[in-house]
Protein backbone atom coordinates (compact mmCIF):
# COMPACT_ATOMS: atom_id res chain seq x y z
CA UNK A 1 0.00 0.00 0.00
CA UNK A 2 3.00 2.29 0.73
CA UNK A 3 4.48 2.05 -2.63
CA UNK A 4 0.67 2.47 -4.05
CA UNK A 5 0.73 5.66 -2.24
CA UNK A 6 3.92 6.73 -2.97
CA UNK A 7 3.17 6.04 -6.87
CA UNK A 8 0.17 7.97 -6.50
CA UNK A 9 1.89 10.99 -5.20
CA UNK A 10 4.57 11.00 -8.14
CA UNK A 11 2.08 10.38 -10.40
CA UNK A 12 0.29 13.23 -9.70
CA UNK A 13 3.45 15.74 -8.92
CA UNK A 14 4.07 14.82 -12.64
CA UNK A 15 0.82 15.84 -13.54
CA UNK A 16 1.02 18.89 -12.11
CA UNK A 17 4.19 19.78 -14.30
CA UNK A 18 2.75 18.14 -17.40
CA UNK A 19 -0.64 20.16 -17.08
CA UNK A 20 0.96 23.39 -16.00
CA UNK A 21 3.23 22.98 -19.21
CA UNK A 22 -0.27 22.17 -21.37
CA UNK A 23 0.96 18.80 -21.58
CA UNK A 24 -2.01 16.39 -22.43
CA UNK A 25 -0.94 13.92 -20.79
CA UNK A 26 -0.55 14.97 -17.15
CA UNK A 27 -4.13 13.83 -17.44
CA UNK A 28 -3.77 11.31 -16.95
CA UNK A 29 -1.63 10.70 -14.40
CA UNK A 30 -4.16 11.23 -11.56
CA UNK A 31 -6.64 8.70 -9.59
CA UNK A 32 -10.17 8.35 -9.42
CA UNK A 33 -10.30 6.08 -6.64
CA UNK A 34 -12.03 7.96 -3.73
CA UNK A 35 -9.04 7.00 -1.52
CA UNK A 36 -7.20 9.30 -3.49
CA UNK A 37 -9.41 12.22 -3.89
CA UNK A 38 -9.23 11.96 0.14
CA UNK A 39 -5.39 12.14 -0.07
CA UNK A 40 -5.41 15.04 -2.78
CA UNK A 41 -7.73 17.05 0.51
CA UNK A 42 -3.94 17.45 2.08
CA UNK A 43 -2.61 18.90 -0.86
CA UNK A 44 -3.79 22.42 -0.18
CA UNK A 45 -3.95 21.97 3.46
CA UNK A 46 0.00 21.65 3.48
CA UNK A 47 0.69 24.56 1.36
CA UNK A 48 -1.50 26.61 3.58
CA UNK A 49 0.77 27.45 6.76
CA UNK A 50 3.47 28.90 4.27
CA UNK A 51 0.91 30.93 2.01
CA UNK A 52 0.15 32.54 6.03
CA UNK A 53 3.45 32.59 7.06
CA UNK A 54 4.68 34.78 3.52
CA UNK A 55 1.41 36.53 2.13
CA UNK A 56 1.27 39.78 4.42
CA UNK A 57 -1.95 40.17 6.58
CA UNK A 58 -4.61 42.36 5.83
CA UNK A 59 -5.32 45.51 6.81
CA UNK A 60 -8.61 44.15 8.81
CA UNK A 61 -6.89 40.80 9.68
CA UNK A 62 -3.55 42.22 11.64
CA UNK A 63 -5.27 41.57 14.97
CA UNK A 64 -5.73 38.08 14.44
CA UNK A 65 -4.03 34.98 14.94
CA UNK A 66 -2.35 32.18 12.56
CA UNK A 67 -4.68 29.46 14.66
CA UNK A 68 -7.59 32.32 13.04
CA UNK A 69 -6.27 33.01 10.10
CA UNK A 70 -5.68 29.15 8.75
CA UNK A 71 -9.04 27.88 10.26
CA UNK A 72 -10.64 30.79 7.77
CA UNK A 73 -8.46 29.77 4.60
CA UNK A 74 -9.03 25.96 5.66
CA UNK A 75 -12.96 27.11 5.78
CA UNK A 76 -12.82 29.05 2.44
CA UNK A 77 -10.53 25.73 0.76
CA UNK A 78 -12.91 23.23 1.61
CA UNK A 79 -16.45 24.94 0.94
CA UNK A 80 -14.71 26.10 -2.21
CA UNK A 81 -14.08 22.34 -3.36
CA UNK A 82 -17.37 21.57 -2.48
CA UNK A 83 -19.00 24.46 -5.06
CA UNK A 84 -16.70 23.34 -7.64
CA UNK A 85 -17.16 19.79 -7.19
CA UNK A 86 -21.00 20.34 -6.90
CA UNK A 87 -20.55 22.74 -9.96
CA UNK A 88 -18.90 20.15 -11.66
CA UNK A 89 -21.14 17.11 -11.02
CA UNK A 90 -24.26 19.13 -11.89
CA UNK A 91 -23.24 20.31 -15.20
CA UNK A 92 -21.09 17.42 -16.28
CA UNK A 93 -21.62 14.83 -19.30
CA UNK A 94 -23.69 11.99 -19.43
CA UNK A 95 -20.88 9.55 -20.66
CA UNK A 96 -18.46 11.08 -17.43
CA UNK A 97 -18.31 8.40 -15.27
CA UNK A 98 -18.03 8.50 -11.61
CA UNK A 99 -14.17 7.85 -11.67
CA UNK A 100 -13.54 10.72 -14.04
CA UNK A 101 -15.44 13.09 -11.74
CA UNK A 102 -13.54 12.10 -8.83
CA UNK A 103 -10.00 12.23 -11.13
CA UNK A 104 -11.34 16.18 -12.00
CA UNK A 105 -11.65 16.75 -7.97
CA UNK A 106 -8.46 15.02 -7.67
CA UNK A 107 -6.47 17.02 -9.95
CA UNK A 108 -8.42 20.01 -8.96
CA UNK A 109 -6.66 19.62 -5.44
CA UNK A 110 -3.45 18.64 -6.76
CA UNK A 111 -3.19 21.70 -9.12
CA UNK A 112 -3.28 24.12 -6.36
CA UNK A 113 0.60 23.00 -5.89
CA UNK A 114 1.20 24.15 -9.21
CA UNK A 115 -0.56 27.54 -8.41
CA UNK A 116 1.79 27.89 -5.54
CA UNK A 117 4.34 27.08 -7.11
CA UNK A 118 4.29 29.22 -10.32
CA UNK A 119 4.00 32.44 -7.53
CA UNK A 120 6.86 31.38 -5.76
CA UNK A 121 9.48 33.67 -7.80
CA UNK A 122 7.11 36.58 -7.17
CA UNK A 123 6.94 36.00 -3.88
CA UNK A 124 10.33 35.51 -3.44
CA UNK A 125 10.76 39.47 -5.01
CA UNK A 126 8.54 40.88 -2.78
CA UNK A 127 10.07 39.52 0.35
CA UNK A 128 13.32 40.39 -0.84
CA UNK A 129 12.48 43.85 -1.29
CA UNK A 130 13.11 43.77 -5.23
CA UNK A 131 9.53 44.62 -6.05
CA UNK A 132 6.77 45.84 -3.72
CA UNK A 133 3.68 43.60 -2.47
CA UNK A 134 1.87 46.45 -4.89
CA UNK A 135 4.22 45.40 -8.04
CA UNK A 136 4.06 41.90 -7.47
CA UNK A 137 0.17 41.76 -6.59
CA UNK A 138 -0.12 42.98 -10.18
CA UNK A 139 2.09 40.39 -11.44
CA UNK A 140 0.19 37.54 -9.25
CA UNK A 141 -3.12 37.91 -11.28
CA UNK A 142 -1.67 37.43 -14.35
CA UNK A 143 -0.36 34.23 -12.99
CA UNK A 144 -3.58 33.74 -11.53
CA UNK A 145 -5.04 33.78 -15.44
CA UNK A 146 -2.65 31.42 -15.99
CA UNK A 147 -3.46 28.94 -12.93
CA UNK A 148 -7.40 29.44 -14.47
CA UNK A 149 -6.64 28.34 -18.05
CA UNK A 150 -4.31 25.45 -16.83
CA UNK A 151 -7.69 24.48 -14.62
CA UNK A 152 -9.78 25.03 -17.91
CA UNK A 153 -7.22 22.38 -19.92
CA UNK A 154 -7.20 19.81 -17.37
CA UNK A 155 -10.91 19.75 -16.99
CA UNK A 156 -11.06 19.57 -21.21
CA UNK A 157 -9.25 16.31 -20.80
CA UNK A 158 -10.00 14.79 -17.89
CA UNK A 159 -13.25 14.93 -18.42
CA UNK A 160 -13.37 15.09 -22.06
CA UNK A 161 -15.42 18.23 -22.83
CA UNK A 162 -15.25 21.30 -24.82
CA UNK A 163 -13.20 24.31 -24.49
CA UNK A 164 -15.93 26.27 -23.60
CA UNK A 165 -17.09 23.92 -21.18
CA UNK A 166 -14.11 23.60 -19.50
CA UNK A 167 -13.54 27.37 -19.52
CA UNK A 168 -17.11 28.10 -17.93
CA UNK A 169 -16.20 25.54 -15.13
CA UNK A 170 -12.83 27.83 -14.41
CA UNK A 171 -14.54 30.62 -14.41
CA UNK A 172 -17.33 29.40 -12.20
CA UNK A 173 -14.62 28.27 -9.95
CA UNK A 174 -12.73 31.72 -9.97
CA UNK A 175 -16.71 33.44 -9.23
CA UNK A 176 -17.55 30.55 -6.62
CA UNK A 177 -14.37 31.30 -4.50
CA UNK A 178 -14.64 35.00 -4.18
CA UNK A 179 -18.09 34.94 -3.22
CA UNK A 180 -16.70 32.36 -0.64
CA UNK A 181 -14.39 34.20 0.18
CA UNK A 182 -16.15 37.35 0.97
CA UNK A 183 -18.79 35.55 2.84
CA UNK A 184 -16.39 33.59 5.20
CA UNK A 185 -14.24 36.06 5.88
CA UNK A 186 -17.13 38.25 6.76
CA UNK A 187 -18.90 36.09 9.19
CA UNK A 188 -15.33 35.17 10.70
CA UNK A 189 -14.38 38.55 11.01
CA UNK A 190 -17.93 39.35 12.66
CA UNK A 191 -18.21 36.40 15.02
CA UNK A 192 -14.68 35.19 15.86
């Protein structure tokens, strides 16, 4: 089971690469088992301490405390893989089977390593005083266009659908986590 595991985390650390580089296959490379969609859950979770620790506070938010903080970004992760994955399942094919849907979610969680990842060098500028937060804020949404279409092309062949399709699931994703966003921080920030 160990070397399953550790296969399966390869695997999809390839995929990651391969999709962020448009490569079709890195589709390929992920599970659909629901054991793995569970494992693909710590994905984000792990990168979230450092995104805290780097990414300055904001202005309403310098009062509060990591435990506070990573609760709400834990809060805003999970209810927004929820939307998309209810998003997903309610607008998908009628040939997508069950395993694809769950290798979409999969990937989904995987790819926000790849997001992370491709901000890194900008992050790394900012905190080295190179380039303000300002400069680099304006660099990060153009990477965050990026992180979107990479979303749209593993969706196109994962779960075999159109451009378009694939596109309007990215963008629902991008429109389902602000509102998430707003809302959670809003009722943390009112009752905690």
């Amino acid at each position: 089971m160990l070397t399953s595991i550790k296969d399966e985390v390869r695997n999809a650390l390839w995929g990651c690469l391969e999709i962020s580089l448009y490569l079709r296959k890195g589709a390929t490379r992920f599970s659909g088992k629901k054991a793995a969609f569970y494992r693909s859950l710590l994905v984000p979770l792990f990168c979230l301490p450092l995104i805290i620790w780097i990414i300055p506070d904001a202005e309403n938010e310098t009062d509060r405390t990591f435990i506070w903080r990573f609760s709400l970004m834990c809060i805003q992760m999970y209810l927004g893989t929820a939307a998309f994955g209810t998003i997903l399942y309610g607008f998908k094919g009628k040939n997508t089977s069950f395993e694809d849907f769950l290798k979409c979610l999969t990937a989904y969680n995987w790819l926000t390593l790849s997001g992370f990842v491709v901000n890194i060098p900008l992050i790394l500028l900012a905190i080295s005083g190179v380039n303000t937060w300002d400069d680099v804020l304006a660099m990060m949404l153009l990477l965050g266009i990026y992180s979107y279409s990479f979303l749209a092309f593993m969706i196109i062949y994962v779960l075999r659908v159109s451009i378009f399709t694939a596109v309007s699931f990215a963008v629902a994703d991008l429109l389902m986590g602000e509102v998430i966003s707003n809302i959670t921080t809003y009722f943390m920030m009112k009752y905690f």
